[in-house]
PDB file of N, CA and C in Angstrom:
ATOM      1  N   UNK A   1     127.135  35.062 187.413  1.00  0.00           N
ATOM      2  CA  UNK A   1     126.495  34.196 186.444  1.00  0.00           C
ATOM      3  C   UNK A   1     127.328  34.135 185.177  1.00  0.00           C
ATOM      4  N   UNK A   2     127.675  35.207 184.817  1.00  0.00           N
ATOM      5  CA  UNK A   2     128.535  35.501 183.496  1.00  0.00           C
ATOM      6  C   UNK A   2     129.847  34.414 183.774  1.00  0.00           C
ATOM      7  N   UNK A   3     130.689  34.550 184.953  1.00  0.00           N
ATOM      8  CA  UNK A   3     131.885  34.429 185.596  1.00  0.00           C
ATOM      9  C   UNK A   3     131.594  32.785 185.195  1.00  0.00           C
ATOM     10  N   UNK A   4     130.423  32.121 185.578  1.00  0.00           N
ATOM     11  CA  UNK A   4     130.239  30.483 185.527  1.00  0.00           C
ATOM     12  C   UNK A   4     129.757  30.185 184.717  1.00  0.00           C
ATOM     13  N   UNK A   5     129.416  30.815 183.451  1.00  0.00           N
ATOM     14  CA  UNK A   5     128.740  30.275 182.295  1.00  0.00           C
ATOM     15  C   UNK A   5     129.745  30.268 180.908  1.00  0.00           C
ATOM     16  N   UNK A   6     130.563  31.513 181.400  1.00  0.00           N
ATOM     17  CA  UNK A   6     131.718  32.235 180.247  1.00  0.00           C
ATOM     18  C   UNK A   6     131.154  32.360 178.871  1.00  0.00           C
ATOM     19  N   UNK A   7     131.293  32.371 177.659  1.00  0.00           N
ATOM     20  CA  UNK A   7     131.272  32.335 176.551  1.00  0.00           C
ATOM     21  C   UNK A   7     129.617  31.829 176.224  1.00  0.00           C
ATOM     22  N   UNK A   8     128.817  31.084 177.268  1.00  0.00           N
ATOM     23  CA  UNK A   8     127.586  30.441 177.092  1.00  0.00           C
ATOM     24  C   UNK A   8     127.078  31.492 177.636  1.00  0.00           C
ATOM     25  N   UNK A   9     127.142  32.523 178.015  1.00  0.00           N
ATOM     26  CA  UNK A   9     126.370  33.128 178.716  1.00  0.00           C
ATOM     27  C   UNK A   9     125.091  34.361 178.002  1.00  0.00           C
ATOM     28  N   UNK A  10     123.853  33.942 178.304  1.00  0.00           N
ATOM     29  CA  UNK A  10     122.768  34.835 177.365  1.00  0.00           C
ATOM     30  C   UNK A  10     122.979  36.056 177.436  1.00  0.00           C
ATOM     31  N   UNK A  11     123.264  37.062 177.778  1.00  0.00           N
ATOM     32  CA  UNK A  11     123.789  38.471 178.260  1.00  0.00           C
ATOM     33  C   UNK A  11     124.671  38.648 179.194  1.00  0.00           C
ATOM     34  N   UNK A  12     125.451  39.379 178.359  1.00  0.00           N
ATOM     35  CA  UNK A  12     126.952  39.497 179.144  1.00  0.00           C
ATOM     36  C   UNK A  12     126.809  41.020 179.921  1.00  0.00           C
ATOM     37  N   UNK A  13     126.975  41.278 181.466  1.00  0.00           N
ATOM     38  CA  UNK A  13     126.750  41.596 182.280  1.00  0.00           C
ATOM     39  C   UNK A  13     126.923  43.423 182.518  1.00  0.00           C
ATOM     40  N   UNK A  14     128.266  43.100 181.247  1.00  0.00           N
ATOM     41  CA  UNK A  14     129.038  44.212 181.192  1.00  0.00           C
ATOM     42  C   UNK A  14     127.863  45.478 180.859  1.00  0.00           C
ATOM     43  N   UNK A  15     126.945  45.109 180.036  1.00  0.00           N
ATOM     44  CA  UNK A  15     125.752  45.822 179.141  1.00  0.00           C
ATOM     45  C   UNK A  15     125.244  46.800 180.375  1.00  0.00           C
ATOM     46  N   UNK A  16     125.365  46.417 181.291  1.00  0.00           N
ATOM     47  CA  UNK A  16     124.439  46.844 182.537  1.00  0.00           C
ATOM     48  C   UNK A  16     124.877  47.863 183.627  1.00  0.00           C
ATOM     49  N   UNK A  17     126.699  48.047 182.790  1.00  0.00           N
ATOM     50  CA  UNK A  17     127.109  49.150 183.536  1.00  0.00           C
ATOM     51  C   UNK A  17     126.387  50.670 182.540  1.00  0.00           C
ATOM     52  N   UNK A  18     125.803  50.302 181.599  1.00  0.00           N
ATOM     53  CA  UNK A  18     125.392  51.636 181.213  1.00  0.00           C
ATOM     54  C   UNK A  18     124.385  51.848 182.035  1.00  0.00           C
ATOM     55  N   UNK A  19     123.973  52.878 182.894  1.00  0.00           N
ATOM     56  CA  UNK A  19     122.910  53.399 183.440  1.00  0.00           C
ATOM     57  C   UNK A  19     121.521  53.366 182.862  1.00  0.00           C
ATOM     58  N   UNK A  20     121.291  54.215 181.412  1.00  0.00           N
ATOM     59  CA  UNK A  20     120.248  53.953 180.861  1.00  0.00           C
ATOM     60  C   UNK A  20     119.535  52.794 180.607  1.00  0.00           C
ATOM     61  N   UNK A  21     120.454  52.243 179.810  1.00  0.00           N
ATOM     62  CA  UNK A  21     120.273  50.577 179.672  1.00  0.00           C
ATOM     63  C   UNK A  21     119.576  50.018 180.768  1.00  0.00           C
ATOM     64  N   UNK A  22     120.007  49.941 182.266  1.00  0.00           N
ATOM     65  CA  UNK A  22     119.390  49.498 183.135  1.00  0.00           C
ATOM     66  C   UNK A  22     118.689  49.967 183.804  1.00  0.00           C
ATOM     67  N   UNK A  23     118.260  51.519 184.123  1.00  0.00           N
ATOM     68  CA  UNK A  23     117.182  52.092 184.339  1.00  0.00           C
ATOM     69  C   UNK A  23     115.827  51.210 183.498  1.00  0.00           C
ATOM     70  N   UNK A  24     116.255  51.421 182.276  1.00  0.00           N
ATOM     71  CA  UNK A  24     114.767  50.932 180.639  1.00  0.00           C
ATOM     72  C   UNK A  24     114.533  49.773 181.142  1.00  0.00           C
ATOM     73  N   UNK A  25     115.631  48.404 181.451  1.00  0.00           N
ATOM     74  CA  UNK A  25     115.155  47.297 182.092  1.00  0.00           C
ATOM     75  C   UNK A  25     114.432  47.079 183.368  1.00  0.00           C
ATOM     76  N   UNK A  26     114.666  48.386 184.360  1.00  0.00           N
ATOM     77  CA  UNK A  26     114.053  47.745 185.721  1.00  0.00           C
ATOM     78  C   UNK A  26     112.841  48.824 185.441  1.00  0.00           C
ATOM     79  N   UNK A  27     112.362  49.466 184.526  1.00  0.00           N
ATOM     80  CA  UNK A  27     110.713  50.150 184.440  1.00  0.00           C
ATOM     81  C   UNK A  27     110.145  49.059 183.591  1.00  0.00           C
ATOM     82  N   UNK A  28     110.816  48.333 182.369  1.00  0.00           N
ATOM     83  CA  UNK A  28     110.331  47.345 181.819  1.00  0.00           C
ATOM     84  C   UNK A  28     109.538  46.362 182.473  1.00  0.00           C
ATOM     85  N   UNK A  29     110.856  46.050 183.814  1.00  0.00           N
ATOM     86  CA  UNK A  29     110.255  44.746 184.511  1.00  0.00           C
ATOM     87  C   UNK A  29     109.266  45.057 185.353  1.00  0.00           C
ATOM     88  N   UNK A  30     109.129  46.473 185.952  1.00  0.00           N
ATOM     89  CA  UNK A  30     108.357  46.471 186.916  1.00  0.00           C
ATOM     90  C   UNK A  30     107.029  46.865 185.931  1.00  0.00           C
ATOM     91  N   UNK A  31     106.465  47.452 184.895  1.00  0.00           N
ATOM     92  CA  UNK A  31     105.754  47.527 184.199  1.00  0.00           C
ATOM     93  C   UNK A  31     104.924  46.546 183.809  1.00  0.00           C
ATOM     94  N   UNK A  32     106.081  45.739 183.509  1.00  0.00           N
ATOM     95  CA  UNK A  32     105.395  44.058 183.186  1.00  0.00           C
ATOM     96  C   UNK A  32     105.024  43.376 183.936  1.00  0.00           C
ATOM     97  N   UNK A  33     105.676  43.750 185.624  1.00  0.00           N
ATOM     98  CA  UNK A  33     104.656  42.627 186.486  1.00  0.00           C
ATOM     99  C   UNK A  33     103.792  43.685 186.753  1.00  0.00           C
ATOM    100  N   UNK A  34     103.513  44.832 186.750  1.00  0.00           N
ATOM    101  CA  UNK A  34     102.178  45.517 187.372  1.00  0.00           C
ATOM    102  C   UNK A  34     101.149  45.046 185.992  1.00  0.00           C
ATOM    103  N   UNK A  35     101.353  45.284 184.758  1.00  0.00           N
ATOM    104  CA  UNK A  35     100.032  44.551 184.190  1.00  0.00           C
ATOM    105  C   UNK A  35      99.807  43.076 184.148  1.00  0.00           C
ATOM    106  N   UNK A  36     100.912  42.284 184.615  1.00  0.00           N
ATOM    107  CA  UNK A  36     100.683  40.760 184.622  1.00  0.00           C
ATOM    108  C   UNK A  36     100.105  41.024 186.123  1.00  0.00           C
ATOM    109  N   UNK A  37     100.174  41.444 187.209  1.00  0.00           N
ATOM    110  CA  UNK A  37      99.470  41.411 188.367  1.00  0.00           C
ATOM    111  C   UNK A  37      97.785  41.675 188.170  1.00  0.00           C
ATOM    112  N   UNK A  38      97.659  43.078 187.112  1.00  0.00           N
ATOM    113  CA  UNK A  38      96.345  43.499 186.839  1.00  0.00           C
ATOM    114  C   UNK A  38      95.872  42.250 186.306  1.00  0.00           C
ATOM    115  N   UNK A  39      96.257  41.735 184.957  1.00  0.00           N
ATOM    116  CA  UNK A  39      94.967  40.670 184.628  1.00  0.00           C
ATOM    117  C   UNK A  39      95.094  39.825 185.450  1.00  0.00           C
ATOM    118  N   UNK A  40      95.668  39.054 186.424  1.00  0.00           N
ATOM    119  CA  UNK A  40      95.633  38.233 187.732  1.00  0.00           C
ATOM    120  C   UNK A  40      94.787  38.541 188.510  1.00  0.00           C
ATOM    121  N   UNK A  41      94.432  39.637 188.923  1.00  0.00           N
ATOM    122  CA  UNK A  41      93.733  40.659 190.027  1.00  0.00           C
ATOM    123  C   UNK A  41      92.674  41.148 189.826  1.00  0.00           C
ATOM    124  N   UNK A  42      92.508  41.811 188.482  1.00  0.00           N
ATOM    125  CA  UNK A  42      91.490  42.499 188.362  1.00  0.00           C
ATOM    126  C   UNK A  42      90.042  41.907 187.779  1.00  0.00           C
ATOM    127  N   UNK A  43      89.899  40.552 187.230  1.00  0.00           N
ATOM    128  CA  UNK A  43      88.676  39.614 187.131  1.00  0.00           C
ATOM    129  C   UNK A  43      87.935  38.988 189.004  1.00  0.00           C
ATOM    130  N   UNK A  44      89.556  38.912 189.647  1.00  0.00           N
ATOM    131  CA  UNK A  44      88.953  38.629 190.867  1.00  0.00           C
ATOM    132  C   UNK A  44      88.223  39.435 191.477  1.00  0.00           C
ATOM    133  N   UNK A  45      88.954  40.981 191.293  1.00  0.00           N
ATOM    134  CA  UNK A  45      88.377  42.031 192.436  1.00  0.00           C
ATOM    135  C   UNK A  45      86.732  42.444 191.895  1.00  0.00           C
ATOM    136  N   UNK A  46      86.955  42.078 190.652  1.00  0.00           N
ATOM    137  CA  UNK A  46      85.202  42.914 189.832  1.00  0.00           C
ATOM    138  C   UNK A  46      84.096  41.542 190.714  1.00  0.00           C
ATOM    139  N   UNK A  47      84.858  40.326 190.474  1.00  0.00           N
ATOM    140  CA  UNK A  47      83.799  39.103 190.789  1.00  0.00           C
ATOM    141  C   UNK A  47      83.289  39.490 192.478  1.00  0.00           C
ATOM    142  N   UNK A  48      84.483  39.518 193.037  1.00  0.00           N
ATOM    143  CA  UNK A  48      83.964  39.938 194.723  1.00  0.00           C
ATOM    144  C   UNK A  48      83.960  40.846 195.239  1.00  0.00           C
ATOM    145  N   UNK A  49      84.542  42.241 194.937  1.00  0.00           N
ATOM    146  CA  UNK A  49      84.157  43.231 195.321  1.00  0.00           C
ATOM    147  C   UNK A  49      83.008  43.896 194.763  1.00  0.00           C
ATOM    148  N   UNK A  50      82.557  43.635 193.269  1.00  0.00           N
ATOM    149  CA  UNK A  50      81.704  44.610 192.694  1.00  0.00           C
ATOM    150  C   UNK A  50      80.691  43.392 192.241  1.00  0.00           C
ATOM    151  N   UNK A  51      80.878  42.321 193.086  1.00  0.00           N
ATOM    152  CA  UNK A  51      79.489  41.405 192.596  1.00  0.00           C
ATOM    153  C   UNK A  51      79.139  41.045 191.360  1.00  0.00           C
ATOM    154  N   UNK A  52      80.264  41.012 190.308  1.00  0.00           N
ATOM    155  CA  UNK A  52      80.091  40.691 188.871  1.00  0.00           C
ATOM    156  C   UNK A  52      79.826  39.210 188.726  1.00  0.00           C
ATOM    157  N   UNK A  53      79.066  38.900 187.648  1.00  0.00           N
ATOM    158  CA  UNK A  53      78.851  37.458 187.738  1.00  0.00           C
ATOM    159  C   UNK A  53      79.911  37.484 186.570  1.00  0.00           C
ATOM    160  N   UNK A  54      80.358  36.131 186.583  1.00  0.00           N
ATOM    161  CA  UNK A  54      81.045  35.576 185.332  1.00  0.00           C
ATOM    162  C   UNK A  54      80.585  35.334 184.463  1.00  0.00           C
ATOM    163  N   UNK A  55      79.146  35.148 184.234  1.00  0.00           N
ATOM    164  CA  UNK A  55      78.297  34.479 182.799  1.00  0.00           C
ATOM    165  C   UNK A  55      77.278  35.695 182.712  1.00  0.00           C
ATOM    166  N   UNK A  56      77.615  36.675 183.084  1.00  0.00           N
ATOM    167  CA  UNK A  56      76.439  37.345 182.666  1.00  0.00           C
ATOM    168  C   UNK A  56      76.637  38.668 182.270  1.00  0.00           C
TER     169      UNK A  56
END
């Protein structure tokens, strides 16, 4: 991506040979989709598994 964008490129790739650096990003990302999954998930599961009404 870097290689075809050159000089335009939003983050340059190199950043990512530090270990830490990219460890912090892939708990970040996976962090962020497990609570973007929860509020996705978890209004559904209360409505049909635990019989919650929505208006009440």
């Amino acid at each position: 991506m870097e290689a075809a964008l050159g000089e335009a490129a939003p983050i340059p790739l190199r950043i990512f040979a530090n270990r830490t650096l990219t460890l912090g990003v892939v708990i970040s990302f996976v962090v962020g989709a497990g609570m973007f999954g929860e509020i996705l998930l978890l209004p559904q599961y209360l409505q049909r598994a635990r019989c919650w009404a929505v208006c009440s």
